[in-house]
N, C-alpha and C. Protein backbone atom coordinates (compact mmCIF):
# COMPACT_ATOMS: atom_id res chain seq x y z
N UNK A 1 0.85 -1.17 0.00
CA UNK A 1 0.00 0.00 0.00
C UNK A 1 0.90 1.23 0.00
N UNK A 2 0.70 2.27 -0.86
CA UNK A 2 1.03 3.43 -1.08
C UNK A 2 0.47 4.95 -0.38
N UNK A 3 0.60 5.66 0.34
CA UNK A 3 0.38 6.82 1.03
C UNK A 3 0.81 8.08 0.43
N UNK A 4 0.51 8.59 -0.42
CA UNK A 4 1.18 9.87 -0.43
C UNK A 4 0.42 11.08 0.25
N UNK A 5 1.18 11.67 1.20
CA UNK A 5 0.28 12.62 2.13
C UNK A 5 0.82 14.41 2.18
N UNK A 6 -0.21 15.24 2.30
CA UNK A 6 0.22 16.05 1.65
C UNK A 6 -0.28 16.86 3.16
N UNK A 7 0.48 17.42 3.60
CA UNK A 7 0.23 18.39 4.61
C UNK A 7 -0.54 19.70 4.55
N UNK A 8 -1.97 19.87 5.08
CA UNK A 8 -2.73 20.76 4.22
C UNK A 8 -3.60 22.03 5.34
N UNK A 9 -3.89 23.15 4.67
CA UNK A 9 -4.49 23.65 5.29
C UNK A 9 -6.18 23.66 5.22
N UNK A 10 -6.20 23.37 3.95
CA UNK A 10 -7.81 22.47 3.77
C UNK A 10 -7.74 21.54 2.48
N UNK A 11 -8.67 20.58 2.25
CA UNK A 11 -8.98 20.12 1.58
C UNK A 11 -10.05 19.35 1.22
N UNK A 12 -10.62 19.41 -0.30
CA UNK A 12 -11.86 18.93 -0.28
C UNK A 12 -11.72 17.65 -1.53
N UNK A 13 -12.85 16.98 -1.44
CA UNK A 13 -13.32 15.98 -2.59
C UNK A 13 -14.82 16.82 -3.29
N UNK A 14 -14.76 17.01 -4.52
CA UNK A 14 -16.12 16.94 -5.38
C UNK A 14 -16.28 15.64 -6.32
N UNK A 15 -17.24 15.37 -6.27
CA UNK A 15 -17.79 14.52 -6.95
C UNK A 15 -19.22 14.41 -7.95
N UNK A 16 -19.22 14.79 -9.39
CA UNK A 16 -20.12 15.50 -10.05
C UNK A 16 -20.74 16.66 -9.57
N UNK A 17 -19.70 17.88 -9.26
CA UNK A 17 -20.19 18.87 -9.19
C UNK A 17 -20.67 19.00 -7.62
N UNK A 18 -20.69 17.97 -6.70
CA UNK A 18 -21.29 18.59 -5.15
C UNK A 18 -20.08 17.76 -4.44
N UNK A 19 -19.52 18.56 -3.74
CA UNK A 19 -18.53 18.27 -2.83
C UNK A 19 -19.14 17.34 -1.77
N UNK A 20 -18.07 15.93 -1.77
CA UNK A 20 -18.69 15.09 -0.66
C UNK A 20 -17.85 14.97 0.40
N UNK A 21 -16.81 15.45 0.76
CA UNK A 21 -15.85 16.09 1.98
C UNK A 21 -15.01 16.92 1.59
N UNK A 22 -14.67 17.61 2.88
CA UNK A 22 -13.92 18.25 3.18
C UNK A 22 -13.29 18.42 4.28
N UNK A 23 -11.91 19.10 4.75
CA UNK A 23 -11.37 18.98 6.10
C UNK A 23 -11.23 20.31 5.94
N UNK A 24 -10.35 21.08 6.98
CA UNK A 24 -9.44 22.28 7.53
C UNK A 24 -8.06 21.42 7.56
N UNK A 25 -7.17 22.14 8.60
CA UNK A 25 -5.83 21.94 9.08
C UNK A 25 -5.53 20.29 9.09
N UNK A 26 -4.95 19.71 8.30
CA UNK A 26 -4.77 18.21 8.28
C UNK A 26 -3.83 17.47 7.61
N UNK A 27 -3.93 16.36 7.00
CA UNK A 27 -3.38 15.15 5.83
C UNK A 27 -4.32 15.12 4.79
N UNK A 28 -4.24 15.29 3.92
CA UNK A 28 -4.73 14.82 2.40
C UNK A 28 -4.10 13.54 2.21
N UNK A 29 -4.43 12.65 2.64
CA UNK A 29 -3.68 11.26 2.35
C UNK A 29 -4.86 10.26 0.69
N UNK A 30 -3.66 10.45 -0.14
CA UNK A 30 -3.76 9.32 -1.82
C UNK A 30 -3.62 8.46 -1.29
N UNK A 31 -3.98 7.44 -1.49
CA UNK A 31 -3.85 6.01 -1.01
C UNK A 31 -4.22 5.15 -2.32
N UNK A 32 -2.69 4.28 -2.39
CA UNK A 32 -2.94 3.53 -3.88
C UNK A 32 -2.44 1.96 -2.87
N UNK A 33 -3.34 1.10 -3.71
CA UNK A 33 -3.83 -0.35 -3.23
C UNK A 33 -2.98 -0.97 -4.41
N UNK A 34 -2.11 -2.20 -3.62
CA UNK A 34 -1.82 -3.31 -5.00
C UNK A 34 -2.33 -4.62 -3.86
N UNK A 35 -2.30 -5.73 -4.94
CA UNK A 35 -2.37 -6.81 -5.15
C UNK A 35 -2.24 -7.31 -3.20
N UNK A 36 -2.42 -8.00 -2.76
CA UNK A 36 -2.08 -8.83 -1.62
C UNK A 36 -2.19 -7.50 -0.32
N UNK A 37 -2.58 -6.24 -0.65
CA UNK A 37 -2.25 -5.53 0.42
C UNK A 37 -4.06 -5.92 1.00
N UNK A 38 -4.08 -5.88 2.81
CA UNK A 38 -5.02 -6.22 3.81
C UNK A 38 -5.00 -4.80 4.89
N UNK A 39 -5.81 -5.55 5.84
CA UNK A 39 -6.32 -4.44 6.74
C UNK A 39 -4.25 -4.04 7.56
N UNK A 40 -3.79 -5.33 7.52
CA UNK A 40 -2.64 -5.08 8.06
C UNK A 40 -1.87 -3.61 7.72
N UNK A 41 -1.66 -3.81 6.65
CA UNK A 41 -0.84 -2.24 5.95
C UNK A 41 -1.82 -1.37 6.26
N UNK A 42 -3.42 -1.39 6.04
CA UNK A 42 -4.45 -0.25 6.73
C UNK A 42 -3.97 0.81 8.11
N UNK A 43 -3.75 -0.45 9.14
CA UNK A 43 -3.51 -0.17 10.51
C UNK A 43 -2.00 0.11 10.40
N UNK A 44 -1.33 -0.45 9.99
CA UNK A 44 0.23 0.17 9.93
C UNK A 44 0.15 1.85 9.50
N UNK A 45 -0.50 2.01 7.97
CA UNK A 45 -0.26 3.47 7.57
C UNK A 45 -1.13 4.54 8.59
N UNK A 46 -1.98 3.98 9.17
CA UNK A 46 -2.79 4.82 10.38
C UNK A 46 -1.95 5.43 11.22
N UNK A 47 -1.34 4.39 11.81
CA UNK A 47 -0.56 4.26 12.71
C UNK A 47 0.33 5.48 12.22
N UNK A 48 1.41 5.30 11.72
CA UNK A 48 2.25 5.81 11.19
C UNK A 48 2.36 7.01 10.58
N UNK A 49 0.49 7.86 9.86
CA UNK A 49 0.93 8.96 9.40
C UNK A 49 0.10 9.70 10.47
N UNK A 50 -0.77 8.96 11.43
CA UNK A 50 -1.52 9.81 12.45
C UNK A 50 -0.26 10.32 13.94
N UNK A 51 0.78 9.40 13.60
CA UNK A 51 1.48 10.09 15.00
C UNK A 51 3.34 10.51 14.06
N UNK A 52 2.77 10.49 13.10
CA UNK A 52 3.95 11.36 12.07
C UNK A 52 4.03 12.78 12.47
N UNK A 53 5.28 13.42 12.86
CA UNK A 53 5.40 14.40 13.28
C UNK A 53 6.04 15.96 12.17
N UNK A 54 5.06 16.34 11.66
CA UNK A 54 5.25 16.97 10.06
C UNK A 54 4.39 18.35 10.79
N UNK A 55 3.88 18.68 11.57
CA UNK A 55 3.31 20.29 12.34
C UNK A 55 4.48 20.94 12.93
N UNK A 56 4.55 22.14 12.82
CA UNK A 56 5.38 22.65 12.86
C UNK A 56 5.11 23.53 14.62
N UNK A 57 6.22 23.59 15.65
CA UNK A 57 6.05 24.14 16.73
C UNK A 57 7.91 24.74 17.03
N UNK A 58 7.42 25.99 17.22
CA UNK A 58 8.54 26.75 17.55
C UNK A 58 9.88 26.38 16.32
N UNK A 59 9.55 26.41 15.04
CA UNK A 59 10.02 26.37 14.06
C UNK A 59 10.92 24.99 14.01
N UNK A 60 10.28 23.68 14.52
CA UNK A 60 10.55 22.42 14.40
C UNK A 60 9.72 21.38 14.09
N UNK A 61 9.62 20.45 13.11
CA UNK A 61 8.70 19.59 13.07
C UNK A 61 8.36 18.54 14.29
N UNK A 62 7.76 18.88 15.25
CA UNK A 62 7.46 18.33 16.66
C UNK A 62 5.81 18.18 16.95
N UNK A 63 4.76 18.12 16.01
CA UNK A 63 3.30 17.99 16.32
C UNK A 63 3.10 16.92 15.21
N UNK A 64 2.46 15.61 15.45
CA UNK A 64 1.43 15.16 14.90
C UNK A 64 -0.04 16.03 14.44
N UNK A 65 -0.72 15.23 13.50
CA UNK A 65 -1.97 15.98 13.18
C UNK A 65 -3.06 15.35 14.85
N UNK A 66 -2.65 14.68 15.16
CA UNK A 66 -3.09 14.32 16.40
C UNK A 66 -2.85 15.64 17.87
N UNK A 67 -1.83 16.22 17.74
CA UNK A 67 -1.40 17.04 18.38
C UNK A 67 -2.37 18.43 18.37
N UNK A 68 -2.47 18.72 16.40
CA UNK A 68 -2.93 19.89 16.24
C UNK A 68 -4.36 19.97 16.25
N UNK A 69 -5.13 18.57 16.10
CA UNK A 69 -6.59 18.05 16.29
C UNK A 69 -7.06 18.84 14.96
N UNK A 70 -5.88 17.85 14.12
CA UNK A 70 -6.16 18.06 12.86
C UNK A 70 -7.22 16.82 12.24
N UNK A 71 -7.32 17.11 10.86
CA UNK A 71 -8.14 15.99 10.48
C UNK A 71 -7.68 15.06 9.14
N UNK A 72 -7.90 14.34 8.90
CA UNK A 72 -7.33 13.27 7.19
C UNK A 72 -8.65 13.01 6.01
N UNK A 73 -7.80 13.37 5.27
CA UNK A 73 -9.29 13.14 3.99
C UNK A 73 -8.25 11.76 3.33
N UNK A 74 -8.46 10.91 3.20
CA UNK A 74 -8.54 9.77 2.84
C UNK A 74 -9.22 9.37 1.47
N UNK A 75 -8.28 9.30 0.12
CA UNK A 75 -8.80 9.38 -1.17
C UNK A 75 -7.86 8.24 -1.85
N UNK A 76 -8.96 6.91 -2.66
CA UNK A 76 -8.18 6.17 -3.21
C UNK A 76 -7.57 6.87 -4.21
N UNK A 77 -6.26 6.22 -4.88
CA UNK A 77 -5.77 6.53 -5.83
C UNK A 77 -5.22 5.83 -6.71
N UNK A 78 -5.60 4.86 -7.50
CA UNK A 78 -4.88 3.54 -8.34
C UNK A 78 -3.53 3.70 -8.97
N UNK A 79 -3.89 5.17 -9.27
CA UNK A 79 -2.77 5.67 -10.05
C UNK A 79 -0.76 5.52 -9.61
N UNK A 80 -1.33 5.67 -8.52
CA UNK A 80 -0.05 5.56 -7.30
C UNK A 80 1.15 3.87 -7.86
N UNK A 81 0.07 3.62 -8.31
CA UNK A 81 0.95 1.90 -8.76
C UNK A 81 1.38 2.12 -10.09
N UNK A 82 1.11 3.29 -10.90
CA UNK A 82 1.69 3.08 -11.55
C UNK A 82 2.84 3.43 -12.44
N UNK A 83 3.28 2.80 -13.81
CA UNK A 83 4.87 2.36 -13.97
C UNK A 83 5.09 3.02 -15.13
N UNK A 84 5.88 3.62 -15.30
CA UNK A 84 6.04 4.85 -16.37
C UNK A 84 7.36 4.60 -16.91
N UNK A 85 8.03 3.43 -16.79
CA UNK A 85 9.26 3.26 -17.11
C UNK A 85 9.46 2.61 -18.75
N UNK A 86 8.25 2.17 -19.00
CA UNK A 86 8.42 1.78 -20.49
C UNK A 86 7.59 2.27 -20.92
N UNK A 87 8.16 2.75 -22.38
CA UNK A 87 6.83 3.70 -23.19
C UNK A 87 6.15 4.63 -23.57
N UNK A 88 5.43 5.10 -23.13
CA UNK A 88 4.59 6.37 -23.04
C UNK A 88 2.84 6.08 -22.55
N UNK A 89 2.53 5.45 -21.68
CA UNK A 89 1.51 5.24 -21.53
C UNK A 89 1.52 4.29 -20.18
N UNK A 90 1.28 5.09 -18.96
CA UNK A 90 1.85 4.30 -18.04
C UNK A 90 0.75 2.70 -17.53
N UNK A 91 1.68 1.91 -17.36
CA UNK A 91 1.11 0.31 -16.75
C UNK A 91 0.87 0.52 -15.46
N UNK A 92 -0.66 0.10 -15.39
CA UNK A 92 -1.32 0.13 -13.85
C UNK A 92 -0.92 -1.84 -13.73
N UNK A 93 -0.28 -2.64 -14.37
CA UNK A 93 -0.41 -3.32 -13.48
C UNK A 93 -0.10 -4.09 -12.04
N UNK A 94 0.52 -3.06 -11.23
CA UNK A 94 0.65 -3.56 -9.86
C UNK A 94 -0.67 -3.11 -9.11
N UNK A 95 -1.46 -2.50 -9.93
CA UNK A 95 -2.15 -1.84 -8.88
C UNK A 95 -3.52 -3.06 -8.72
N UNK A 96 -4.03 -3.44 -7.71
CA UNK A 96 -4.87 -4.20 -7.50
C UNK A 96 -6.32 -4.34 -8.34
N UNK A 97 -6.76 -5.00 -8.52
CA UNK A 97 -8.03 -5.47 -8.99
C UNK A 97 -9.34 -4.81 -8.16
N UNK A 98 -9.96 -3.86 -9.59
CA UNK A 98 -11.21 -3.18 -8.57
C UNK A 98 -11.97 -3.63 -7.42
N UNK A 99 -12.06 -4.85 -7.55
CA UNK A 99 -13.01 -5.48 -6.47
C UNK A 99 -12.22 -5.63 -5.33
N UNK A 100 -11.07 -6.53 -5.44
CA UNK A 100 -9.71 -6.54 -4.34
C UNK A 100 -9.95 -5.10 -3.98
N UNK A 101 -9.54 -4.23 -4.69
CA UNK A 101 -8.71 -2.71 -4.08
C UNK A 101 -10.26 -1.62 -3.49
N UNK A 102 -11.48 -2.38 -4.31
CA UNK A 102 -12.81 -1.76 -3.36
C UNK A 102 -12.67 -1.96 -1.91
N UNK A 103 -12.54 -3.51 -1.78
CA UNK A 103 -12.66 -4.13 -0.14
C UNK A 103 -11.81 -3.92 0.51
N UNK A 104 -10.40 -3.65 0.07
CA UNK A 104 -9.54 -2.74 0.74
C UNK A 104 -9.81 -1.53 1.67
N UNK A 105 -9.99 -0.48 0.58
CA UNK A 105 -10.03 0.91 0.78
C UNK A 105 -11.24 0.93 1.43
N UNK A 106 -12.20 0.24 1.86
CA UNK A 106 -13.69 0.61 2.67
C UNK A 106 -12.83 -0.06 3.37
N UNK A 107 -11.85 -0.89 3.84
CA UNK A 107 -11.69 -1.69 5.55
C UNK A 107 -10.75 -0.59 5.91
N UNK A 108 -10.35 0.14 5.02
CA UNK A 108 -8.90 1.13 5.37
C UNK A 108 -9.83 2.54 6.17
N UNK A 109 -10.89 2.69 4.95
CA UNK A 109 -11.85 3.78 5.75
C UNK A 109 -12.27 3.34 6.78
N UNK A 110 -13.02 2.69 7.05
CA UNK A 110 -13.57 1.83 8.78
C UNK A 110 -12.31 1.90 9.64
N UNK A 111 -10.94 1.79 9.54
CA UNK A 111 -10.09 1.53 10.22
C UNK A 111 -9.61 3.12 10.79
N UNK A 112 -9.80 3.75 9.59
CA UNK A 112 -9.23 5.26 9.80
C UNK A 112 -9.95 5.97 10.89
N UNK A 113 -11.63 5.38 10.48
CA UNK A 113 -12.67 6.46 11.31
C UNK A 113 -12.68 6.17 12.54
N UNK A 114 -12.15 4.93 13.03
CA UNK A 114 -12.66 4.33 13.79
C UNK A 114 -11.42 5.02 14.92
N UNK A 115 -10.33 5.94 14.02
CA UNK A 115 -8.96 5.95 14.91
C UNK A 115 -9.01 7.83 16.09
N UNK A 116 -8.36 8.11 16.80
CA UNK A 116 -8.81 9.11 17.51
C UNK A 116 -8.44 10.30 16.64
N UNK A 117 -8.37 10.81 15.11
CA UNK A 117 -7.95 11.31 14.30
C UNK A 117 -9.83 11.92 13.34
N UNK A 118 -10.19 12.51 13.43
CA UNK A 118 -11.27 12.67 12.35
C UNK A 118 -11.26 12.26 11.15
N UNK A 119 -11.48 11.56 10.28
CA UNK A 119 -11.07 11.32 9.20
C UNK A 119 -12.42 11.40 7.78
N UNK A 120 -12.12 12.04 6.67
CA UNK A 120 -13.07 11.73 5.56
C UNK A 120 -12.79 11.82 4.42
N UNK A 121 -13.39 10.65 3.90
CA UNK A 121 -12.90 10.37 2.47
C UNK A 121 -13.67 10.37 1.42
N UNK A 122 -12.69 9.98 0.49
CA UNK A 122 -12.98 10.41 -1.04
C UNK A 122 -14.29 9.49 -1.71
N UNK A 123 -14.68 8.94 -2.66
CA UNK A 123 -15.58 7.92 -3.27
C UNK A 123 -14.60 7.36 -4.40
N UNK A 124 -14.83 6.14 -3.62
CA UNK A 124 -14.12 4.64 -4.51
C UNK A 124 -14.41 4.85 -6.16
N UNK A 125 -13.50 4.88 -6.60
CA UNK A 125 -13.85 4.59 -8.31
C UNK A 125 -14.57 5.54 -9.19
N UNK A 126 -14.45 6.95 -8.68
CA UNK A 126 -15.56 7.79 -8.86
C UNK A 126 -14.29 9.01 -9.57
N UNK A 127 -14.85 9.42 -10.52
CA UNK A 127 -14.00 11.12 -11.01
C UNK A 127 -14.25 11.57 -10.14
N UNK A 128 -12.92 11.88 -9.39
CA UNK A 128 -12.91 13.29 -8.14
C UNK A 128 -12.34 14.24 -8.64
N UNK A 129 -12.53 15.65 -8.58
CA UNK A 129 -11.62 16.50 -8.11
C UNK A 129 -11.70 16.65 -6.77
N UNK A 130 -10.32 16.67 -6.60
CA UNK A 130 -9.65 16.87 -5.04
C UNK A 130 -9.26 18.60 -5.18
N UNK A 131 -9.24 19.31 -4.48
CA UNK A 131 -8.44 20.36 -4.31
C UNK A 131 -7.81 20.49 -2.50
N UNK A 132 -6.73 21.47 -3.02
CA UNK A 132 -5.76 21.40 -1.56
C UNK A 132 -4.97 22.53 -1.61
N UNK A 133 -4.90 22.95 -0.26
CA UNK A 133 -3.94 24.16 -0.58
C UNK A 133 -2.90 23.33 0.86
N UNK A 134 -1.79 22.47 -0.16
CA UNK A 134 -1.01 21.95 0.35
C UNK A 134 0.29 23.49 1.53
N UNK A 135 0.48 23.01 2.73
CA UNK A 135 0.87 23.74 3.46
C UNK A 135 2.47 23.43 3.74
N UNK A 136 2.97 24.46 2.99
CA UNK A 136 4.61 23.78 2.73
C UNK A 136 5.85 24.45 1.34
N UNK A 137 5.26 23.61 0.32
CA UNK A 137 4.37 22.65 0.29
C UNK A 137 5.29 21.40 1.51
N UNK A 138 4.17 20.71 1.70
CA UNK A 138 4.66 19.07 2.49
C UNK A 138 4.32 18.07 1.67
N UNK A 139 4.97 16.88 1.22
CA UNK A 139 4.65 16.06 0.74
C UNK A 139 5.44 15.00 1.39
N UNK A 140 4.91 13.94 1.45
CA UNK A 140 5.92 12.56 1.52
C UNK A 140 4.90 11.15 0.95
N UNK A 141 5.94 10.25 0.75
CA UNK A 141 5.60 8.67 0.34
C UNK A 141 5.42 7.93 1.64
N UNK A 142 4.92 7.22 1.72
CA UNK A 142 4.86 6.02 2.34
C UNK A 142 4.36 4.48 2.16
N UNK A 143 5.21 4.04 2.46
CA UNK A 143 4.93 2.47 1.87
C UNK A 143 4.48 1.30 2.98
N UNK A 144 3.47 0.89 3.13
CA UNK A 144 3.45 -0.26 4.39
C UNK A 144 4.53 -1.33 4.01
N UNK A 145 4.73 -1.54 2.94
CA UNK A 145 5.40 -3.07 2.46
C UNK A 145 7.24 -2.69 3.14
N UNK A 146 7.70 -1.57 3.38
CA UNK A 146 8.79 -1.36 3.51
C UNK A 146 9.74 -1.56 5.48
């Protein structure tokens, strides 16, 4: 499982024209699904980007979004798997199988909401625009498999 999280001062999901979340001060976390990934990597990347210390205090990165009682918008992203190294037309195939990577990303959402972090997300399989006014900018990767 893939994380790319973007440190934000808001961000939203639209979906045909009516926005179906939004946060304030938080994570914009992409989340791209391959093949064999489970609730395991779910609870690992929770873990890991909810007590990630990327807030800034007295000009040091020393706050979790937990700290700042920030919040996570949580948006699949297939795209994340994929491979641009041959060609011109990039290969999704590491990235999991819709049905696999559906039952994923709803156990990943249940896992997220369920965590002391607010969390809201994107719609599975759906044209989003996302917008973000990334705060930084911040960006980083994260990989459960690593």
């Amino acid at each position: 499982m893939r994380a790319l999280i973007q440190r934000v001062t808001k961000a939203s999901v639209t979906v045909d024209g009516t926005k179906i979340s939004e946060i304030g001060k938080g994570i914009l976390i992409l989340l791209g699904i391959t093949q064999g990934d489970n609730e395991k990597d779910s609870t690992y990347l929770l873990e890991k980007i909810s007590n990630l210390r990327i807030f800034e205090k007295n000009g040091k990165l020393d706050l979790s979004v937990k700290d700042v009682q920030g919040e996570l918008l949580l948006v699949s992203q297939f795209t994340l798997y994929g491979d641009c190294n041959k060609g011109r037309r990039p290969d999704f195939n590491s990235a999991a199988p819709i049905e696999e990577a559906r039952a994923v990303f709803e156990k990943a959402c249940e896992i997220f909401r369920k965590s002391d972090v607010p969390t809201k997300t994107g719609q599975f399989q759906a044209d989003m625009q996302v917008e973000l006014i990334n705060d930084g900018p911040f960006t980083l990767m994260i990989e459960s498999k690593k």
